[in-house]
Structures are given as structure tokens and as C-alpha cells.
N, C-alpha and C. Protein backbone atom coordinates (compact mmCIF):
# COMPACT_ATOMS: atom_id res chain seq x y z
N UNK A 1 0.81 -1.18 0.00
CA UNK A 1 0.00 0.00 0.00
C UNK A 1 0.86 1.25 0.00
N UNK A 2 1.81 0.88 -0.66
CA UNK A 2 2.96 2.29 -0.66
C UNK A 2 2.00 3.80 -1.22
N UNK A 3 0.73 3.44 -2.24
CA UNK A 3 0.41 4.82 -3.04
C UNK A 3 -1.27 5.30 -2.25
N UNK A 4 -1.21 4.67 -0.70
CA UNK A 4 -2.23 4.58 0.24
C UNK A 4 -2.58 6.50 0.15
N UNK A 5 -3.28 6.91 -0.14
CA UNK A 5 -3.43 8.30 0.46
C UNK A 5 -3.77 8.70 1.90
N UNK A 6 -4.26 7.76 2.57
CA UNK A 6 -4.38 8.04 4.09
C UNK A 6 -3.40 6.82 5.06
N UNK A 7 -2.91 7.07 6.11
CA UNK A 7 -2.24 6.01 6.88
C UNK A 7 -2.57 6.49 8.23
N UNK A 8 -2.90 5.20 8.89
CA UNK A 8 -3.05 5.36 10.42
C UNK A 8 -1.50 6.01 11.54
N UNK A 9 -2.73 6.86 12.52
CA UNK A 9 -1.43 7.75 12.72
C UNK A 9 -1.11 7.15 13.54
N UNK A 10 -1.59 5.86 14.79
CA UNK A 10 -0.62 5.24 15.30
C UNK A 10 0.04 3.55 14.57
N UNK A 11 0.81 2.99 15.26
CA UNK A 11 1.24 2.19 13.62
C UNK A 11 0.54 0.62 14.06
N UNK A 12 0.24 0.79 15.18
CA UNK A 12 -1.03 -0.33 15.80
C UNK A 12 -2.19 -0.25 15.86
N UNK A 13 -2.74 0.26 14.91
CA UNK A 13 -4.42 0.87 15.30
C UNK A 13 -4.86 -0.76 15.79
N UNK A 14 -6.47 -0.17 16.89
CA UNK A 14 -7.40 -1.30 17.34
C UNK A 14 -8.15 0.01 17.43
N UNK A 15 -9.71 -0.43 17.37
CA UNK A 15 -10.67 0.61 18.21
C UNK A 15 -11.03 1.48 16.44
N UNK A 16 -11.14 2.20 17.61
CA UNK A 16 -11.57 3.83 16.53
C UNK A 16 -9.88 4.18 15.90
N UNK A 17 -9.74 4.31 14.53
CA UNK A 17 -8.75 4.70 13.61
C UNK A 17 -8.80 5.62 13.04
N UNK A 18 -7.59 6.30 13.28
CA UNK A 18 -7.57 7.46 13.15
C UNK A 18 -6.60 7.96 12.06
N UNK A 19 -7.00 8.22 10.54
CA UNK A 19 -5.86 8.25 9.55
C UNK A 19 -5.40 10.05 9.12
N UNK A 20 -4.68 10.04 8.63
CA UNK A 20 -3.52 10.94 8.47
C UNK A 20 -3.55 11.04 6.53
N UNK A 21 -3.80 12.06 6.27
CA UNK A 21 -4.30 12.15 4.91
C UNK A 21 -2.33 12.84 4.35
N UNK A 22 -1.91 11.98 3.27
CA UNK A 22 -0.53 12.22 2.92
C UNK A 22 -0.53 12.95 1.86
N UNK A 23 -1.73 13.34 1.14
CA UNK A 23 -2.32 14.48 0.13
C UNK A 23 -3.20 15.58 0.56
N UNK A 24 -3.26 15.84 1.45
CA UNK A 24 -3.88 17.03 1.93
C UNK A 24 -4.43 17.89 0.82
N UNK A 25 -3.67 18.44 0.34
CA UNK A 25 -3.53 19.45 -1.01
C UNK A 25 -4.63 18.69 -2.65
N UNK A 26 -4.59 17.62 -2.50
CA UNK A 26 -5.70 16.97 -3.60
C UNK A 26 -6.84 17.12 -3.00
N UNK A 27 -7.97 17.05 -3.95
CA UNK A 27 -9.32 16.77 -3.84
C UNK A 27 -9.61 15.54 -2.87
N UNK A 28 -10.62 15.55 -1.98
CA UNK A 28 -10.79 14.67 -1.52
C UNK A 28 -12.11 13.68 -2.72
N UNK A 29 -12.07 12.72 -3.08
CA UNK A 29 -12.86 11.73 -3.82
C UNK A 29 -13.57 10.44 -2.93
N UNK A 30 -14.93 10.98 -2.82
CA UNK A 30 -15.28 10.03 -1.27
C UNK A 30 -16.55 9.66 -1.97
N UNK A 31 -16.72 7.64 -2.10
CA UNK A 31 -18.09 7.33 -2.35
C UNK A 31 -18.44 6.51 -1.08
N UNK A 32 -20.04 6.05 -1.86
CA UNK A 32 -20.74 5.11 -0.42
C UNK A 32 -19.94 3.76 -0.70
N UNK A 33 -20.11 3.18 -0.21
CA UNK A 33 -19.78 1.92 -0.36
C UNK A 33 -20.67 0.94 0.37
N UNK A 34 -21.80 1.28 1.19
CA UNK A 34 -22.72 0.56 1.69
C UNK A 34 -24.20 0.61 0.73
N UNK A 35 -24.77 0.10 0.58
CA UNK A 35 -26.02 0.17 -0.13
C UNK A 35 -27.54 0.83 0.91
N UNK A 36 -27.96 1.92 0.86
CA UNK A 36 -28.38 2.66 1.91
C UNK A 36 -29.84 1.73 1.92
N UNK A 37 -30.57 0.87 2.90
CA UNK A 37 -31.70 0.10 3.28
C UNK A 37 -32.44 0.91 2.83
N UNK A 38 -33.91 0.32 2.58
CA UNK A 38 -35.06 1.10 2.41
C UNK A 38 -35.69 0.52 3.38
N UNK A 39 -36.55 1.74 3.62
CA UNK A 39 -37.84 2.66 4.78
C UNK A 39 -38.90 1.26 4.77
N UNK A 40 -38.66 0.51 6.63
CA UNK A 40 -38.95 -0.80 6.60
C UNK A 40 -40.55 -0.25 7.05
N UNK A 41 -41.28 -1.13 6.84
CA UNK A 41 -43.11 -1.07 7.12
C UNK A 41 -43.73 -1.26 8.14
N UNK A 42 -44.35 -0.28 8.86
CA UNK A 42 -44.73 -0.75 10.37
C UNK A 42 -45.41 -2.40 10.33
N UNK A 43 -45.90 -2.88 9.68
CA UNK A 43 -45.69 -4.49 10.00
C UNK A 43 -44.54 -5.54 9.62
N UNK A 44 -43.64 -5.00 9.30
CA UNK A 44 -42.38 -5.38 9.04
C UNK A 44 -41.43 -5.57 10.67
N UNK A 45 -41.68 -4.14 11.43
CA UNK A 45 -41.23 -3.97 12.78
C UNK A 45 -41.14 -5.27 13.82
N UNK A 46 -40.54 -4.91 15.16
CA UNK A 46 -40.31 -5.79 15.56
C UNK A 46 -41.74 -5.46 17.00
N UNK A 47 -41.73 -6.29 17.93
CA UNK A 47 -42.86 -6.48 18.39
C UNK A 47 -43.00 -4.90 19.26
N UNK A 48 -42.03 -4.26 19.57
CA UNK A 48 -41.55 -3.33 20.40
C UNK A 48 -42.08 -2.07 19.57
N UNK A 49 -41.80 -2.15 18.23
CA UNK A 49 -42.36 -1.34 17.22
C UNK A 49 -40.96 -0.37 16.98
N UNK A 50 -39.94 -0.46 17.85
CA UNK A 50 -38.86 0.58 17.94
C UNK A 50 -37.46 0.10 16.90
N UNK A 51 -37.61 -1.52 16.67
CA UNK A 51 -36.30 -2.12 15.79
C UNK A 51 -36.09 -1.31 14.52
N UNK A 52 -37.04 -1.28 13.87
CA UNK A 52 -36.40 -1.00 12.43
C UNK A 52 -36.80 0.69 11.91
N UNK A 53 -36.86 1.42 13.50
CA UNK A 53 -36.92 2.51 13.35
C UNK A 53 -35.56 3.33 12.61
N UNK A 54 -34.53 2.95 13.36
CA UNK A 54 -33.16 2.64 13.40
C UNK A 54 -32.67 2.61 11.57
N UNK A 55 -32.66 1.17 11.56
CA UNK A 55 -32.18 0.88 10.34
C UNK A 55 -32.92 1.32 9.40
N UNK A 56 -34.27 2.29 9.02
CA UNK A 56 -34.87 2.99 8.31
C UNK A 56 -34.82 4.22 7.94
N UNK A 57 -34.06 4.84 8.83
CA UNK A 57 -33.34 6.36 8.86
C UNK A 57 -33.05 6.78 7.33
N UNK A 58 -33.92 7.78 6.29
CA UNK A 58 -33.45 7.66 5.50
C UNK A 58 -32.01 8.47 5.15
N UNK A 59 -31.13 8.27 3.91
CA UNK A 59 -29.97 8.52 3.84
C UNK A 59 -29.84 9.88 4.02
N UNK A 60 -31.36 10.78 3.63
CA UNK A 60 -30.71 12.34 4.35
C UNK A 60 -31.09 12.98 5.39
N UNK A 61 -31.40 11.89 6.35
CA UNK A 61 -31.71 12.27 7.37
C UNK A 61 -30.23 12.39 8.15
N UNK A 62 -28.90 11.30 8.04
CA UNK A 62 -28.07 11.51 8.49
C UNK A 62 -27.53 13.00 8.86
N UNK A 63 -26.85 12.41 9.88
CA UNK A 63 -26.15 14.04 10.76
C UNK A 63 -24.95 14.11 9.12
N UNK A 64 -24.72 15.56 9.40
CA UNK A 64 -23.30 15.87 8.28
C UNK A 64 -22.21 15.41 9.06
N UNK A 65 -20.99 14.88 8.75
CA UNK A 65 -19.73 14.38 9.31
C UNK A 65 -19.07 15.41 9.80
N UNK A 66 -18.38 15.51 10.55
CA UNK A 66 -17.75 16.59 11.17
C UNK A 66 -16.47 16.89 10.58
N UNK A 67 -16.36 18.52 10.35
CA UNK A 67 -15.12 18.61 9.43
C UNK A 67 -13.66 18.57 9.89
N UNK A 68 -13.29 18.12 9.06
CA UNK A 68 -11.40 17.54 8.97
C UNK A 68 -10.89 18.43 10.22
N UNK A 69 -10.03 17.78 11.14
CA UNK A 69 -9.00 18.50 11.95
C UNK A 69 -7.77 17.70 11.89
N UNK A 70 -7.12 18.46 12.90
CA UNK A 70 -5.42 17.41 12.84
C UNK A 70 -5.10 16.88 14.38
N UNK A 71 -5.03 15.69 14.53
CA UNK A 71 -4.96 15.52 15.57
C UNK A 71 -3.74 15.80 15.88
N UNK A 72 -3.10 15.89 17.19
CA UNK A 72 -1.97 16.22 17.82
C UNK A 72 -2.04 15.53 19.26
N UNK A 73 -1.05 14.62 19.67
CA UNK A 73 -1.02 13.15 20.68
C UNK A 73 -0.37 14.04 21.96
């Protein structure tokens, strides 16, 4: 992965990973890569009625990601 554009900034990541962008200065080029569920049917739900509230969230309902900083250890 020598032409990696991001590398983890400690050299053991576990947990939450935290990468280090080695192009700063380029465009960032960011797709989905998950296939976003569709909006499940209140008789679809689970007995609680609260399960597939969750996994129905549609895709723009998401919060916006929080913008780029630099960490410093």
C-alpha cells in the first residue's frame, strides 16, 4: 500500500482509527460503499415497534460528518 493516500497515525491501530491524509492538497474523492436500506413497514417492525426505526433512517436524514482536523497526541 505504498500509493495509500491516508495512513493510520498510530502504527497499531485497534478501536476507533484514526488516519492521516498524505495528500492534503488533492481533492478529496469520497463514495458510499454501503447500499443505503429502504424505509422498513410498520408491519415489518419488531414487536416493540422501535427495531427497524433505526435501520430505516433515510440517507438524508443523516447528521453531516464533522469537518477535517489534525490531531496532535
Amino acid at each position: 500500500m505504498e500509493d495509500s493516500r491516508y495512513v493510520p497515525v498510530k502504527s497499531a491501530p485497534s478501536g476507533f482509527v484514526l488516519l492521516r491524509d498524505l495528500q492534503p492538497t488533492e481533492p478529496e474523492v469520497l463514495s458510499l460503499t454501503d447500499t443505503p436500506s429502504s424505509t422498513a413497514s410498520p408491519a415489518s417492525g419488531s414487536a416493540t415497534g422501535q427495531q427497524g426505526s433505526a435501520s430505516a433512517m433515510a440517507v438524508d436524514e443523516e447528521p453531516q460528518p464533522p469537518q477535517p482536523f489534525e490531531y496532535t497526541s
